[in-house]
Structure formats: C-alpha cells, structure tokens
Protein backbone atom coordinates (compact mmCIF):
# COMPACT_ATOMS: atom_id res chain seq x y z
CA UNK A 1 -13.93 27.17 18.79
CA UNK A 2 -15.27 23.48 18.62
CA UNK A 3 -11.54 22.52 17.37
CA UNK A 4 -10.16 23.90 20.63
CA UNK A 5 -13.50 22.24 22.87
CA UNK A 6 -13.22 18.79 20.59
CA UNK A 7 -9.34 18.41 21.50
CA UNK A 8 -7.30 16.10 23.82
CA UNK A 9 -7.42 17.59 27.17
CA UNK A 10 -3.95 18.20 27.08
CA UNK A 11 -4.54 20.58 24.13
CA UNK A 12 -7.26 22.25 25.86
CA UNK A 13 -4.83 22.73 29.04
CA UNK A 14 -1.76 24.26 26.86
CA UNK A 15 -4.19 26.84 25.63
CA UNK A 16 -5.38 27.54 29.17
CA UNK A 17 -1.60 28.01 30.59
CA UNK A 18 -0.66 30.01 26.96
CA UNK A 19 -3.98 32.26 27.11
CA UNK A 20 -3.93 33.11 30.88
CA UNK A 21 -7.31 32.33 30.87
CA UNK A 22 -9.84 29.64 32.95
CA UNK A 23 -11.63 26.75 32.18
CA UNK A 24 -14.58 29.09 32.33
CA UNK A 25 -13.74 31.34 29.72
CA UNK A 26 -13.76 28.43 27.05
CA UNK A 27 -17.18 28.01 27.82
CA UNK A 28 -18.07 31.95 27.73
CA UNK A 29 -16.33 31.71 23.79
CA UNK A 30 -18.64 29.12 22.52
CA UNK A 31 -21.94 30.88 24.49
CA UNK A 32 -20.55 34.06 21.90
CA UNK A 33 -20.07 32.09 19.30
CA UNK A 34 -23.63 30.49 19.90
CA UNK A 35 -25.28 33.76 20.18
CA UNK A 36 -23.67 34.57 16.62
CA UNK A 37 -25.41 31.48 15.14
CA UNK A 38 -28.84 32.28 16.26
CA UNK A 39 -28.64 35.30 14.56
CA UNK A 40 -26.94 33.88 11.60
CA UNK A 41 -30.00 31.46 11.45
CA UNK A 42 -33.01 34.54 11.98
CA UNK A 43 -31.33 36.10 8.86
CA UNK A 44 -31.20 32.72 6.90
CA UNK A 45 -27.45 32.81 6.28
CA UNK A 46 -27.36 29.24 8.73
CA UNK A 47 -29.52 26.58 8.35
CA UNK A 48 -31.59 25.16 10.85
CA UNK A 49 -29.85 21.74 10.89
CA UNK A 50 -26.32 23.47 10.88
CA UNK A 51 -27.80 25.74 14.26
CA UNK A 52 -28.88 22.13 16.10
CA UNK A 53 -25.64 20.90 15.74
CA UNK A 54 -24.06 24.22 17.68
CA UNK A 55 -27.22 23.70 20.37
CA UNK A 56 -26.41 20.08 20.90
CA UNK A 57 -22.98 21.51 21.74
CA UNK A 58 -24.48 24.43 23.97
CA UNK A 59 -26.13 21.80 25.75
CA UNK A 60 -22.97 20.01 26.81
CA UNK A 61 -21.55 23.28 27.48
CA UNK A 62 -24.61 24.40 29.87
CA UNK A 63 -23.74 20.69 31.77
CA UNK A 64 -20.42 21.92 32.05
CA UNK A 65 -21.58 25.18 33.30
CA UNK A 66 -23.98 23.69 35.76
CA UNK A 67 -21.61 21.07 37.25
CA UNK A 68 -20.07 21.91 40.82
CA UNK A 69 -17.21 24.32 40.57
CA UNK A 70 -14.53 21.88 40.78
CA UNK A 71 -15.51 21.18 37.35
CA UNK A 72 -13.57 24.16 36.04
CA UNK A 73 -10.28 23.60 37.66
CA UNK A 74 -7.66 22.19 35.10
CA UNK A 75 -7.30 18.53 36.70
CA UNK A 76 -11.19 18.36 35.75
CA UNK A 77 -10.58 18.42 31.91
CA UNK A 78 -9.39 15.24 31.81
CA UNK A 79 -11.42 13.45 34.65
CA UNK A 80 -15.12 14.77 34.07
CA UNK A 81 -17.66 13.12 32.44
CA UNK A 82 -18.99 16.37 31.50
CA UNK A 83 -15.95 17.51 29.69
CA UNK A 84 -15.40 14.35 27.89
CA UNK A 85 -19.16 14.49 26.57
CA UNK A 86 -18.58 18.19 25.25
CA UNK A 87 -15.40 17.22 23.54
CA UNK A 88 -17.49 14.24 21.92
CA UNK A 89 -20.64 16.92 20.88
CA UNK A 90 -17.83 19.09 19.81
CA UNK A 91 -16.10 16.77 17.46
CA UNK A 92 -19.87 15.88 15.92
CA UNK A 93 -20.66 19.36 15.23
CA UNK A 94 -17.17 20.14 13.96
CA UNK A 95 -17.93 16.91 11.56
CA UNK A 96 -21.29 17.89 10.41
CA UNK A 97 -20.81 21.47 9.99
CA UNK A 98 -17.56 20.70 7.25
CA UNK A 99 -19.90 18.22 5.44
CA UNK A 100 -22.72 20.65 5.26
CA UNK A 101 -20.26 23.21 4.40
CA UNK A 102 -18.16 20.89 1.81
CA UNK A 103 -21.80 20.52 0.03
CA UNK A 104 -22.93 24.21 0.36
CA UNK A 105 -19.14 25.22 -1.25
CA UNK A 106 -19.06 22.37 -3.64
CA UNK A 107 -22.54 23.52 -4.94
C-alpha cells in the first residue's frame, strides 16, 4: 500500500483506470491497512515507532479525506497539495519501515 500511495501520480492513475476503482478507495486501503497496525501494535508484534510512521501517513490520508471533493477526481493527483504531501509521508514510512525491518531481520 504505501508503494502504490508513495508513487508518481501517473502510477497511481494507471492503477485507478486498471482497478476500476476511485481515488477514494486508495484511501479506504490504507485506513484497513492502518486498522491492522494498531492491532499489530496492542499485541506487540509492531513497535510503537514502526505504528507512528503508518499514523503520520494516516494523517496525510485524513487531509486527503477532508479536502473538498474535487480532491478525489483523477486530475487532482497530480495538482493537490494534499496528494503530493501523502506521497512524501508515504515514501518516509515506506523508508523507515524497511530499515526497521532490515535491522529486526538482520538480527
């Protein structure tokens, strides 16, 4: 999930078109994927620094969620603010997550 929200817009519109899906729905994938972590986290198989990461990310995706609903229309992936700051949080988390896990593997 945070490869597809950390890509080039143009990425993120092919999967649109190829899934059938909106704007919207990538948004509804990372809230599921969020919910996972949390519980991940209450049973101590994610650590809390790994589960800020994913909330940093949930909070770019709530700014995308609570932007006006032009936001979700296709030609707004590559012109909003919003979107570009989610793909940015994405690409962190994505980062810091494969460290964490490189060290927790390597161990």
């Amino acid at each position: 999930m945070l490869d597809l929200l950390s890509a080039e817009p143009e990425k993120q519109l092919q999967y649109l078109q190829t899934s059938g899906v909106g704007a919207d729905e990538m948004l509804l994938l990372f809230d599921d994927l969020l919910h996972v972590a949390r519980a991940r986290m209450a049973d101590g198989s994610l650590n809390g620094e790994d589960y800020r990461l994913l909330q940093a990310v949930g909070e770019s995706v709530n700014s995308v969620s609570e932007g006006p609903e032009e936001i979700l229309a296709e030609g707004a992936l590559e012109e909003a603010v919003e979107w570009e700051e989610l793909r940015v949080a994405s690409a962190a988390a994505k980062s810091g997550l494969e460290l964490s896990w490189g060290r927790e593997v390597g161990d």
